[in-house]
N, C-alpha and C. Protein backbone atom coordinates (compact mmCIF):
# COMPACT_ATOMS: atom_id res chain seq x y z
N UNK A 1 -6.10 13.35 36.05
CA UNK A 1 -6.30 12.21 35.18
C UNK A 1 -7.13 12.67 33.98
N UNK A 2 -6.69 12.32 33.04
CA UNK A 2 -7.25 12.49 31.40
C UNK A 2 -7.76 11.96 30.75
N UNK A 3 -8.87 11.88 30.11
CA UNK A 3 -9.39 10.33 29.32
C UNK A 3 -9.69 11.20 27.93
N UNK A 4 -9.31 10.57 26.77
CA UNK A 4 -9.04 10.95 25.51
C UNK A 4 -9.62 10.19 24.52
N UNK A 5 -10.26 10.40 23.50
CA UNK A 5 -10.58 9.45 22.48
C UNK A 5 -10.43 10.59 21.19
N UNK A 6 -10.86 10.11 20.02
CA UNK A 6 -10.61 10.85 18.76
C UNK A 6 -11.12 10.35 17.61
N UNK A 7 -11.60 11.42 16.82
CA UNK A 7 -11.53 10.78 15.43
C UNK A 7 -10.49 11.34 14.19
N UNK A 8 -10.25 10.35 13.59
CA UNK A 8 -9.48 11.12 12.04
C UNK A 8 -10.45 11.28 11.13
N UNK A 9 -10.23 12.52 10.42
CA UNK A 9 -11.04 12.38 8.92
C UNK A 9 -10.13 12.81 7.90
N UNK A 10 -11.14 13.09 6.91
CA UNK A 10 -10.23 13.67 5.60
C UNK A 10 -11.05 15.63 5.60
N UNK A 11 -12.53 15.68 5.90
CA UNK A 11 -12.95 16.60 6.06
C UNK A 11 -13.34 17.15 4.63
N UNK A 12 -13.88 18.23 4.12
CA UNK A 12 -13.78 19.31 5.37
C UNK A 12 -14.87 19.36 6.55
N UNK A 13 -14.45 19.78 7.72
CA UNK A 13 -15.45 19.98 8.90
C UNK A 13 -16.43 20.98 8.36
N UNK A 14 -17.91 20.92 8.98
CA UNK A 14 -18.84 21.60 8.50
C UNK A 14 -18.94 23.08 9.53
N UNK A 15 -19.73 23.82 8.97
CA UNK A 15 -19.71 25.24 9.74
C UNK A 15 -19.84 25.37 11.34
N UNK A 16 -20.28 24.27 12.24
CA UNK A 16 -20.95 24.62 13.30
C UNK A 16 -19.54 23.94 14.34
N UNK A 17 -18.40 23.26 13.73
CA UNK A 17 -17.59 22.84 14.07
C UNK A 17 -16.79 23.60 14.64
N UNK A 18 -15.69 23.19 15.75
CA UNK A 18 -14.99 24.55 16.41
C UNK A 18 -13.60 24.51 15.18
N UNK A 19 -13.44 23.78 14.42
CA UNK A 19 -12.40 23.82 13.35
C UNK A 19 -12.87 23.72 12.03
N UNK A 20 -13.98 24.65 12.09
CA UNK A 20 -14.75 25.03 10.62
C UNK A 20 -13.79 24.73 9.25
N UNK A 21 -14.11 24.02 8.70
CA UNK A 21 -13.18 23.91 7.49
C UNK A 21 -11.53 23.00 7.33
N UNK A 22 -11.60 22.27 8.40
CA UNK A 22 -10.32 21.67 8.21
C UNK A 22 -10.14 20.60 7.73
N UNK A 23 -9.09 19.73 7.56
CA UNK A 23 -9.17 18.47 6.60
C UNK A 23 -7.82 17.98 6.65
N UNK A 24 -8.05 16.12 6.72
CA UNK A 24 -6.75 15.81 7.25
C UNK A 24 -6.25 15.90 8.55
N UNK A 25 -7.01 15.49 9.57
CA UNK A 25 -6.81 16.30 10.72
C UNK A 25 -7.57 15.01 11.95
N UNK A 26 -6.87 14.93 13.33
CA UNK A 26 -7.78 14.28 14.29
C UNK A 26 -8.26 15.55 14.96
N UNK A 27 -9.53 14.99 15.72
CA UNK A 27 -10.20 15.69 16.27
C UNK A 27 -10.50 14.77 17.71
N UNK A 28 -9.55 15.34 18.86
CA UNK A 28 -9.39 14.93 19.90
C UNK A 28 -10.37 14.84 21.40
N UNK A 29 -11.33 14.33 21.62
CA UNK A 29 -11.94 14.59 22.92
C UNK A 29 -11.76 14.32 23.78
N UNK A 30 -10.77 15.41 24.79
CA UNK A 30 -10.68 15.47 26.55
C UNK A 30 -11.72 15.28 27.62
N UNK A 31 -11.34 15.05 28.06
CA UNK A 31 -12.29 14.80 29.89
C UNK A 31 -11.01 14.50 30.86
N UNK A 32 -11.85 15.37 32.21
CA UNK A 32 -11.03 15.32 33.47
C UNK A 32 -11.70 13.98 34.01
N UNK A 33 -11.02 13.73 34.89
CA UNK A 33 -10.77 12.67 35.90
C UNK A 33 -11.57 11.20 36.15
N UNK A 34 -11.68 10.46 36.70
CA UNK A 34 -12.51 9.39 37.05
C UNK A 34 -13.85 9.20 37.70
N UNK A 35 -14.82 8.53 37.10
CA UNK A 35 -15.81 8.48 37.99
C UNK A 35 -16.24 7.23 38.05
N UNK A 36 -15.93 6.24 39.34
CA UNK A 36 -15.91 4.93 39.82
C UNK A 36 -17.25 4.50 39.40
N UNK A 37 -18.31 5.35 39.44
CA UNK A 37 -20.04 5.00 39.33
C UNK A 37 -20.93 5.27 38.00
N UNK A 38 -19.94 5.42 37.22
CA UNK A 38 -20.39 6.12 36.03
C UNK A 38 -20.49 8.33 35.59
N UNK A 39 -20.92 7.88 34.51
CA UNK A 39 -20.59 9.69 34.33
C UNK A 39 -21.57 10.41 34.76
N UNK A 40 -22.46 10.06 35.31
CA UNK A 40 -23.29 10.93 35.93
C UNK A 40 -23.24 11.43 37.68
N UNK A 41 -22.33 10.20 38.14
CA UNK A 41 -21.64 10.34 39.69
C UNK A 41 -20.21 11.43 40.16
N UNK A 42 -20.33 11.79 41.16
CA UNK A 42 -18.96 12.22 41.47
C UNK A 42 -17.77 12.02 40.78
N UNK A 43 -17.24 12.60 40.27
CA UNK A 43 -15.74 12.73 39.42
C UNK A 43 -14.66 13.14 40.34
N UNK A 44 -13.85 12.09 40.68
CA UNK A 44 -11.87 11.74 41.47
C UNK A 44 -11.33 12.19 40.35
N UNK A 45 -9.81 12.49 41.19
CA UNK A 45 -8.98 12.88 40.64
C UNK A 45 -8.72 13.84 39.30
N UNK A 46 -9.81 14.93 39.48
CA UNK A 46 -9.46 16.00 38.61
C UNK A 46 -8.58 17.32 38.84
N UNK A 47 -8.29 17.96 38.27
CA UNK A 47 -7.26 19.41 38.30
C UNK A 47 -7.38 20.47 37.09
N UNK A 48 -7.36 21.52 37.19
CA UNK A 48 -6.93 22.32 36.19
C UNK A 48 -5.90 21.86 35.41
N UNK A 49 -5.93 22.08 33.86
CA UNK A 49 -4.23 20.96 33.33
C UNK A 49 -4.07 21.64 31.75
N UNK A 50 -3.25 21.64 31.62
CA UNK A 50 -3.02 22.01 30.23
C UNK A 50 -2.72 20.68 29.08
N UNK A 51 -3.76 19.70 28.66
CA UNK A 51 -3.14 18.94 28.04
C UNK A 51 -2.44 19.19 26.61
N UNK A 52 -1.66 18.01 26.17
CA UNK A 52 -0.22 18.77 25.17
C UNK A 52 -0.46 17.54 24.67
N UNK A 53 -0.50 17.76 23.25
CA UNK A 53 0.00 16.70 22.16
C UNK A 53 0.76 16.69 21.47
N UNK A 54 1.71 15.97 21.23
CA UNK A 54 3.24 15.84 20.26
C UNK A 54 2.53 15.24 19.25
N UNK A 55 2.84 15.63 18.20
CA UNK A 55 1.92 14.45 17.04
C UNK A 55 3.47 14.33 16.16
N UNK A 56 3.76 12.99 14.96
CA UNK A 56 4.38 13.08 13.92
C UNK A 56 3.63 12.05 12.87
N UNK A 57 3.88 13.17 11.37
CA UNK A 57 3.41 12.09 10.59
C UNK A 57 4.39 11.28 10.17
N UNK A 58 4.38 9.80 10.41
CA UNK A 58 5.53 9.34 9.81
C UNK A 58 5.29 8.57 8.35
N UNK A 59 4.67 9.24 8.01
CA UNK A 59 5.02 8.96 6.32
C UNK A 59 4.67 10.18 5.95
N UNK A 60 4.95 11.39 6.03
CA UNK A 60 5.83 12.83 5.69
C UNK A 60 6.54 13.18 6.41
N UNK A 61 6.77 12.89 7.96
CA UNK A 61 7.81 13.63 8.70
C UNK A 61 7.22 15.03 9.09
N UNK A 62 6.31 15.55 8.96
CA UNK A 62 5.64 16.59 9.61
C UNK A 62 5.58 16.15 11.10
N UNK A 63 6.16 17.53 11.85
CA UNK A 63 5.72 17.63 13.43
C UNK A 63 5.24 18.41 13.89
N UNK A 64 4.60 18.37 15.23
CA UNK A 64 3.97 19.47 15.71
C UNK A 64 3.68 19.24 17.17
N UNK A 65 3.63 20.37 18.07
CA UNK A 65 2.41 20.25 19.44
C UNK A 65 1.41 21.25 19.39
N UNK A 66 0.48 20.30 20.32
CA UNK A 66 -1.00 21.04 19.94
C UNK A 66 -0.95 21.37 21.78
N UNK A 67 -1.73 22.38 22.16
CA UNK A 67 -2.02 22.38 23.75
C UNK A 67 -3.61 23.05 24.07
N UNK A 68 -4.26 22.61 24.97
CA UNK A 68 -5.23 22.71 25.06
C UNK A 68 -5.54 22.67 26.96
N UNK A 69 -5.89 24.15 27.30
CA UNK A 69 -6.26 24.15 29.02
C UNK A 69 -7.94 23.89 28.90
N UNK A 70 -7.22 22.68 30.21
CA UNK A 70 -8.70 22.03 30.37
C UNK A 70 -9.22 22.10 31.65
N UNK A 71 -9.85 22.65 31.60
CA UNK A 71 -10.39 22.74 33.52
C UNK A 71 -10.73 21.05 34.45
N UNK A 72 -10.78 21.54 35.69
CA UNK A 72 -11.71 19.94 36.45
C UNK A 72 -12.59 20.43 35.82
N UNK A 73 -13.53 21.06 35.27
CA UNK A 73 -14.81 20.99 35.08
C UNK A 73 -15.15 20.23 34.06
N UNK A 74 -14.30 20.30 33.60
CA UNK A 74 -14.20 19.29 31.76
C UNK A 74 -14.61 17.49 31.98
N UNK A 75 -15.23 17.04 33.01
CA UNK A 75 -15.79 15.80 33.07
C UNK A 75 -16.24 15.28 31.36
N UNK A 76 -16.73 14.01 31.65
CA UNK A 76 -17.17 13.27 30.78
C UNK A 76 -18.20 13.59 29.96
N UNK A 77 -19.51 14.38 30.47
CA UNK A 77 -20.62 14.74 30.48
C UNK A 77 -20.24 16.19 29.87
N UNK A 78 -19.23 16.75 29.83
CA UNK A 78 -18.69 18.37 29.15
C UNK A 78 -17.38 18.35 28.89
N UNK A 79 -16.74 17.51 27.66
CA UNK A 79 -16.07 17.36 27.38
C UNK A 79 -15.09 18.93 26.96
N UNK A 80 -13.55 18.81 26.27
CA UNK A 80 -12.72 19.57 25.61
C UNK A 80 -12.59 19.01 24.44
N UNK A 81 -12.87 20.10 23.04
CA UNK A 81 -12.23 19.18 21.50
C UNK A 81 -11.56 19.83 21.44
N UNK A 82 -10.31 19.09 20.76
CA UNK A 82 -8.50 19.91 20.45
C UNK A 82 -8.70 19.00 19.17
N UNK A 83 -8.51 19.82 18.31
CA UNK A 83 -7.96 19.89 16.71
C UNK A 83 -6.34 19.44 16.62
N UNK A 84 -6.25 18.49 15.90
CA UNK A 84 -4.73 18.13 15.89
C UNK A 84 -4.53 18.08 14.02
N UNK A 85 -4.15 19.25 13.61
CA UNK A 85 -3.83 19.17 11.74
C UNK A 85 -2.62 18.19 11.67
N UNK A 86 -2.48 17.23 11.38
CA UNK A 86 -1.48 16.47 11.21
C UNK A 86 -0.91 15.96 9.35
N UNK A 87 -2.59 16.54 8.61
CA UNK A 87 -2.32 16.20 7.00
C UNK A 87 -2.52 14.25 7.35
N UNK A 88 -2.70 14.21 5.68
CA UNK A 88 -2.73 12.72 5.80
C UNK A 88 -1.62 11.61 6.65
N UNK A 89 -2.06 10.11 6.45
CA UNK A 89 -1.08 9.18 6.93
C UNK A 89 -0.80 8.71 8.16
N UNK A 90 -0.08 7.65 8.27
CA UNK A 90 0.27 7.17 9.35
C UNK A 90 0.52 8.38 10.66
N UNK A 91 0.52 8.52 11.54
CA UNK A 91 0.56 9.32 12.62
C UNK A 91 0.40 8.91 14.15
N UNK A 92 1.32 9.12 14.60
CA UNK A 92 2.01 8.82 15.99
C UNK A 92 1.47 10.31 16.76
N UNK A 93 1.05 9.88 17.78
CA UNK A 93 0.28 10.85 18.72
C UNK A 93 0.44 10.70 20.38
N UNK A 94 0.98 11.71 20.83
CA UNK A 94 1.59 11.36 22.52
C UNK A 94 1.02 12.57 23.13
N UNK A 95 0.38 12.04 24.11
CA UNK A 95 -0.74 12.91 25.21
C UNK A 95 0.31 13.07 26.35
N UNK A 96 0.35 14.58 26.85
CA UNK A 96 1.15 14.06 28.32
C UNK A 96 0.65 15.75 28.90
N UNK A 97 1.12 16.43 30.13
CA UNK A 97 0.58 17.92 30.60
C UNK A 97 1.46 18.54 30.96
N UNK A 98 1.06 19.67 31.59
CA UNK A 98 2.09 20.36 32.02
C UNK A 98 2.03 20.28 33.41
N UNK A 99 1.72 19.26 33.79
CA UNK A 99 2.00 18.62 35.59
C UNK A 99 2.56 17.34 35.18
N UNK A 100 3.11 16.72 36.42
CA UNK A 100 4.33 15.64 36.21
C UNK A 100 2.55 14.16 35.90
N UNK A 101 3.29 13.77 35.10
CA UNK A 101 2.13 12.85 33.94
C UNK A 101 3.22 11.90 33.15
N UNK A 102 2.49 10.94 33.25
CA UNK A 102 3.15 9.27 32.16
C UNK A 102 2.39 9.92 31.12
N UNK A 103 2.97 10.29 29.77
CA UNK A 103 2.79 10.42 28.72
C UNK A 103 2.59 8.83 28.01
N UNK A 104 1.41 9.19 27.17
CA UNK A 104 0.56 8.26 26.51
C UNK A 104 0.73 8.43 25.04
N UNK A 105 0.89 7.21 24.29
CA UNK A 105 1.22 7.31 22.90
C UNK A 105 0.25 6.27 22.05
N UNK A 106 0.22 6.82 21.05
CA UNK A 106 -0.60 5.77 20.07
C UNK A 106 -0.10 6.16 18.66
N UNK A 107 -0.83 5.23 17.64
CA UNK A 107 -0.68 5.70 16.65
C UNK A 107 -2.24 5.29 15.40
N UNK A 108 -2.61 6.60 14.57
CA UNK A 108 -3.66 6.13 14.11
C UNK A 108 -3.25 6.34 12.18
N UNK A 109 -4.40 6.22 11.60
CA UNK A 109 -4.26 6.71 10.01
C UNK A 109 -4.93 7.99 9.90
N UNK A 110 -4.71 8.99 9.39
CA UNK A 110 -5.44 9.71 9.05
C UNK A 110 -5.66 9.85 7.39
N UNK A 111 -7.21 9.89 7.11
CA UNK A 111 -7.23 9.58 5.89
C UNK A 111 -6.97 10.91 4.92
């Protein structure tokens, strides 16, 4: 199980960033599995996983996948950031792994 949030910017990212210099771009934060008691309790349902993002911009038509191996260790409390360059605009974004997974879709702006 995966829990995901993100931001878009326009950038550029500053030096200490793991995508020093990019722009136009979400910046994705992973975590493994569930924890019924909060993030400081025992964490269910985690695995080693490779999560995968399909991104399109649909107001250029640019595509891409992004992939990112994320350990169980990757809880809430020690997250994974995955860089998604997508360039400006509307943008459609689908989370899914390389284990059998309901792929998750959204769509945000990137400025």
């Amino acid at each position: 199980m995966l829990t995901a949030s993100g931001t878009a910017f326009d950038g550029p990212l500053w030096q200490y960033s793991e995508a020093r210099g990019a722009v136009h771009s979400v910046e994705m934060r992973i975590a493994q599995g569930f924890s019924p008691l909060g993030e400081w309790a025992p964490t269910i349902l985690a695995c080693d996983v490779t999560a995968i993002v399909d991104w399109r911009n649909l107001d250029t038509g640019q595509s891409g996948t992004v992939s990112k191996y994320v350990p169980a260790g990757n809880t809430s409390t020690r997250p994974m950031l995955m860089h998604v360059g997508t360039g400006p605009g509307r943008v459609q974004l689908t989370m899914r792994t390389d284990r059998p997974s309901i792929p998750v879709s959204t769509e945000v702006v990137v400025p």
